[in-house]
C-alpha atoms as a PDB file:
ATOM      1  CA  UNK A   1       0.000   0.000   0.000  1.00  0.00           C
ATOM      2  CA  UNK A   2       1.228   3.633  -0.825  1.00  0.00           C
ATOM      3  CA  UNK A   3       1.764   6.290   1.834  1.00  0.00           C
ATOM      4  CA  UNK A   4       2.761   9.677   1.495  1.00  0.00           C
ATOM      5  CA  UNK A   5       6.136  10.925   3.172  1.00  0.00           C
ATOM      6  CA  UNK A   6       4.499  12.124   6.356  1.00  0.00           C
ATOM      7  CA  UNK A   7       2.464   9.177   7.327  1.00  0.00           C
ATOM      8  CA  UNK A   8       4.877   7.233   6.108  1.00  0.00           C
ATOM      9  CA  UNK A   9       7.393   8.587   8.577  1.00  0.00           C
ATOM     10  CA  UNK A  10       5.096   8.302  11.502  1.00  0.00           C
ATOM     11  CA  UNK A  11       4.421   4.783  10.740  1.00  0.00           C
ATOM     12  CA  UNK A  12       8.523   4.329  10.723  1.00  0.00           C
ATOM     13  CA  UNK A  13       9.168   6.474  14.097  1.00  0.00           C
ATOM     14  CA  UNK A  14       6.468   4.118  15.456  1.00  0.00           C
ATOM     15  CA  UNK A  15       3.998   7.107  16.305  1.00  0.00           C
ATOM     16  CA  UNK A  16       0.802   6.032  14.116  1.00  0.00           C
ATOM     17  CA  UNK A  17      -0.390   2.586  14.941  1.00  0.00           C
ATOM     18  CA  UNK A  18      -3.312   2.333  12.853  1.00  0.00           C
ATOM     19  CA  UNK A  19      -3.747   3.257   9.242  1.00  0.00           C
ATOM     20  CA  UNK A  20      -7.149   4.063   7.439  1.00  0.00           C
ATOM     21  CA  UNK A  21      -8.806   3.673   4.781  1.00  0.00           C
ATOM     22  CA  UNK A  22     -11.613   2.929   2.631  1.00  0.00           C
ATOM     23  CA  UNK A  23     -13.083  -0.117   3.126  1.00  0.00           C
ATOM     24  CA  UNK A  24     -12.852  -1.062  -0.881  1.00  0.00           C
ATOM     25  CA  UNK A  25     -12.312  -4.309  -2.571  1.00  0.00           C
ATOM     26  CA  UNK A  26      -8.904  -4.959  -1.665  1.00  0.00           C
ATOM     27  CA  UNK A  27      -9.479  -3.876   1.453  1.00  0.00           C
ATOM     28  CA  UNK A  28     -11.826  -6.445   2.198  1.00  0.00           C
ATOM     29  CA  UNK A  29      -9.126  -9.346   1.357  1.00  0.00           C
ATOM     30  CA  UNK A  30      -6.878  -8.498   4.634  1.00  0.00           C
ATOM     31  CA  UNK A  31      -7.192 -10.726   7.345  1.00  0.00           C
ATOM     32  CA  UNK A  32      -5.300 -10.496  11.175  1.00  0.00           C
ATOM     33  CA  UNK A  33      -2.051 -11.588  10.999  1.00  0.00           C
ATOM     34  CA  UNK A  34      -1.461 -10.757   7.786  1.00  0.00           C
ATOM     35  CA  UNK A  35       1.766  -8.139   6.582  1.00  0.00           C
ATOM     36  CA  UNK A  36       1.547  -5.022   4.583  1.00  0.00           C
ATOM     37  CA  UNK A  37       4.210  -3.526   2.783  1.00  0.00           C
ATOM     38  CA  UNK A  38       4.003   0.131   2.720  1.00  0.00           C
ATOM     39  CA  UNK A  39       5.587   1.687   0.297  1.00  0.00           C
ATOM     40  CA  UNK A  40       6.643   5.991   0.350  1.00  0.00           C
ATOM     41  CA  UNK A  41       4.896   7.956  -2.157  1.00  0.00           C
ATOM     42  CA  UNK A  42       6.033   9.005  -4.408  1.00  0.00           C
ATOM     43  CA  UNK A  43       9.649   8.490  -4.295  1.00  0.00           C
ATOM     44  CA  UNK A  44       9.058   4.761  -3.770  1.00  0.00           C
ATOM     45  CA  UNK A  45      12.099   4.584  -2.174  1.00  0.00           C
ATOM     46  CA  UNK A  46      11.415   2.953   0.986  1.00  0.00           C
ATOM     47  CA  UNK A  47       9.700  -0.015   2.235  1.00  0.00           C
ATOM     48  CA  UNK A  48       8.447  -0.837   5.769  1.00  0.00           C
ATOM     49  CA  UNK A  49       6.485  -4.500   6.627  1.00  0.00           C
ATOM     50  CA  UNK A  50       4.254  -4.462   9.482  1.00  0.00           C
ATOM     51  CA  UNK A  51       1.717  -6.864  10.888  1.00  0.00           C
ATOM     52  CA  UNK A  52      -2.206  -6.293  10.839  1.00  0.00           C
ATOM     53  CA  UNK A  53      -3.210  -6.979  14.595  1.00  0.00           C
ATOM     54  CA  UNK A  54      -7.218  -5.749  14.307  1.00  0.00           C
ATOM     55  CA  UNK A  55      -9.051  -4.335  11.534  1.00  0.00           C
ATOM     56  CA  UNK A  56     -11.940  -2.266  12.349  1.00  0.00           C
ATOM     57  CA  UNK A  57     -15.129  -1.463   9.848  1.00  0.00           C
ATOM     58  CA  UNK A  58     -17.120   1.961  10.575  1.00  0.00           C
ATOM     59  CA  UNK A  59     -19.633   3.671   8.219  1.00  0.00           C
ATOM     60  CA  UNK A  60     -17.839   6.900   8.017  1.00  0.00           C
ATOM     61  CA  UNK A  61     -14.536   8.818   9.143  1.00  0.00           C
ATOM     62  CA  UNK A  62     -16.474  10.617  12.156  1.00  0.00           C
ATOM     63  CA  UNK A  63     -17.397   7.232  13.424  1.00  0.00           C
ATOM     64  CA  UNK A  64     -14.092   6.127  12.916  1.00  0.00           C
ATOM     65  CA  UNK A  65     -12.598   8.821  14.524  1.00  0.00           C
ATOM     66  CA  UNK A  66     -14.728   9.255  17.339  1.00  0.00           C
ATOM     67  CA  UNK A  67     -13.570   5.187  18.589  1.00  0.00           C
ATOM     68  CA  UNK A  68      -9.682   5.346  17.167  1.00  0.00           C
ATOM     69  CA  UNK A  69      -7.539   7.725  20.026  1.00  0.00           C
ATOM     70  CA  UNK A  70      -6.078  10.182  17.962  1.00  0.00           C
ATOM     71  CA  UNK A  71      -2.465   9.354  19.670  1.00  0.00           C
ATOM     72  CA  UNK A  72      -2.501   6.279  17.563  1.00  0.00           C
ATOM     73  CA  UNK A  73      -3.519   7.907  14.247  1.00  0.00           C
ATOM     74  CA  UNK A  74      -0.214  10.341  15.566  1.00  0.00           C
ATOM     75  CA  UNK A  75      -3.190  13.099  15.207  1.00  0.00           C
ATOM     76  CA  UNK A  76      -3.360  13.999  18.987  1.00  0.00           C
ATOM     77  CA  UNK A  77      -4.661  17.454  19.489  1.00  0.00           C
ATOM     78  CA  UNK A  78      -6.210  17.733  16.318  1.00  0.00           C
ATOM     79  CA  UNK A  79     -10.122  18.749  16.073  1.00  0.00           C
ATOM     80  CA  UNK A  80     -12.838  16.449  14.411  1.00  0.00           C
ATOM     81  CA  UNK A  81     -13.376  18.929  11.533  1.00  0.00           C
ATOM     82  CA  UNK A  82      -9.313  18.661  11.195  1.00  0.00           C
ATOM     83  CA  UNK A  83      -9.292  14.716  10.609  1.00  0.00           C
ATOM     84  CA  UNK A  84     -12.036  14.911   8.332  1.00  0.00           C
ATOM     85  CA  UNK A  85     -11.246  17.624   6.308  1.00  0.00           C
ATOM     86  CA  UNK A  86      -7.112  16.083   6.226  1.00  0.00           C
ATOM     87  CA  UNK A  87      -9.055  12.176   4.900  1.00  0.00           C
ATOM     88  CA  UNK A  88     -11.371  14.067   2.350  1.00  0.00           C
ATOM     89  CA  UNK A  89      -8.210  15.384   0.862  1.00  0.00           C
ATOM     90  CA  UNK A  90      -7.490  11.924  -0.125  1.00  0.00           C
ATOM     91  CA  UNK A  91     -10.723  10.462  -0.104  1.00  0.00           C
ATOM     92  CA  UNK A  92     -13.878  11.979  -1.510  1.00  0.00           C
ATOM     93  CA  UNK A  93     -17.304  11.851   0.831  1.00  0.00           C
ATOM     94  CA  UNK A  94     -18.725   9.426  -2.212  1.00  0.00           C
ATOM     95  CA  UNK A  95     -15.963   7.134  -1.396  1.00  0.00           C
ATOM     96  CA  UNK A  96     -17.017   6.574   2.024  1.00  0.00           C
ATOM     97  CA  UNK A  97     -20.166   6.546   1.282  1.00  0.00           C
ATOM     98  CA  UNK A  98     -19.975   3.864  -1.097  1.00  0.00           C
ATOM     99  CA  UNK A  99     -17.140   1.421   0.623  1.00  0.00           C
ATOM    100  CA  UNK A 100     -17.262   2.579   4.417  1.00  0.00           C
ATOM    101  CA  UNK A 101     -14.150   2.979   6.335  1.00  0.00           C
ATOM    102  CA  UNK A 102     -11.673   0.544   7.901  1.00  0.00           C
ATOM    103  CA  UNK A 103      -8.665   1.291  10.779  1.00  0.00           C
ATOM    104  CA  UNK A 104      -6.189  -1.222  10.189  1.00  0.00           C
ATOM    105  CA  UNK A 105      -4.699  -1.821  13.513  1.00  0.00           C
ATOM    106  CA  UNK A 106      -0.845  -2.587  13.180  1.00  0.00           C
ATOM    107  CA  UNK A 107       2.695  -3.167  14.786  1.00  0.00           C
ATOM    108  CA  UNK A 108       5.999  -3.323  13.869  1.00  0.00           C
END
């Protein structure tokens, strides 16, 4: 999976323990136990493998965010409208609407 430098980095430092996304397709395929390669975008440079230890299914972000502590999304301090409006930039409100949203619960 592809993550942009600074998520990327917190995932590395070991600050974010829990990565979202939509709950598409692919999504959908991952099971407990399972690795994920995370790869930096968009230099593609750098690799990191970590283990899935929960996944997590919500209707929407708010949801999401409102059961996730924001320490282990390395967000802490940040407002509701902050989280949302920092996922829509990657995600669109259709997405979510369509697929629903998974935390992928992970260590290192």
């Amino acid at each position: 999976m592809g993550l942009y430098g600074e998520y990327f980095h917190a995932i590395r430092e070991r600050n974010k323990r829990v990565e979202v996304r939509l709950n598409d397709e692919k999504r959908r395929k991952i099971k407990v136990g399972d690795s994920i390669e995370f790869i930096k975008v968009t230099q593609q440079d750098e690799i990191l493998e970590v283990q899935i230890t929960e996944l997590r299914s919500y209707d929407t972000f708010e949801e999401m965010y409102n059961d996730i502590p924001s320490k282990d999304l390395d967000c802490e301090g940040w407002t509701m409208k902050e989280l949302i409006d920092g996922t829509y930039e990657i995600y669109t409100p259709q997405q979510e609407k369509e697929w629903g949203v998974l935390a992928i619960m992970i260590e290192y």
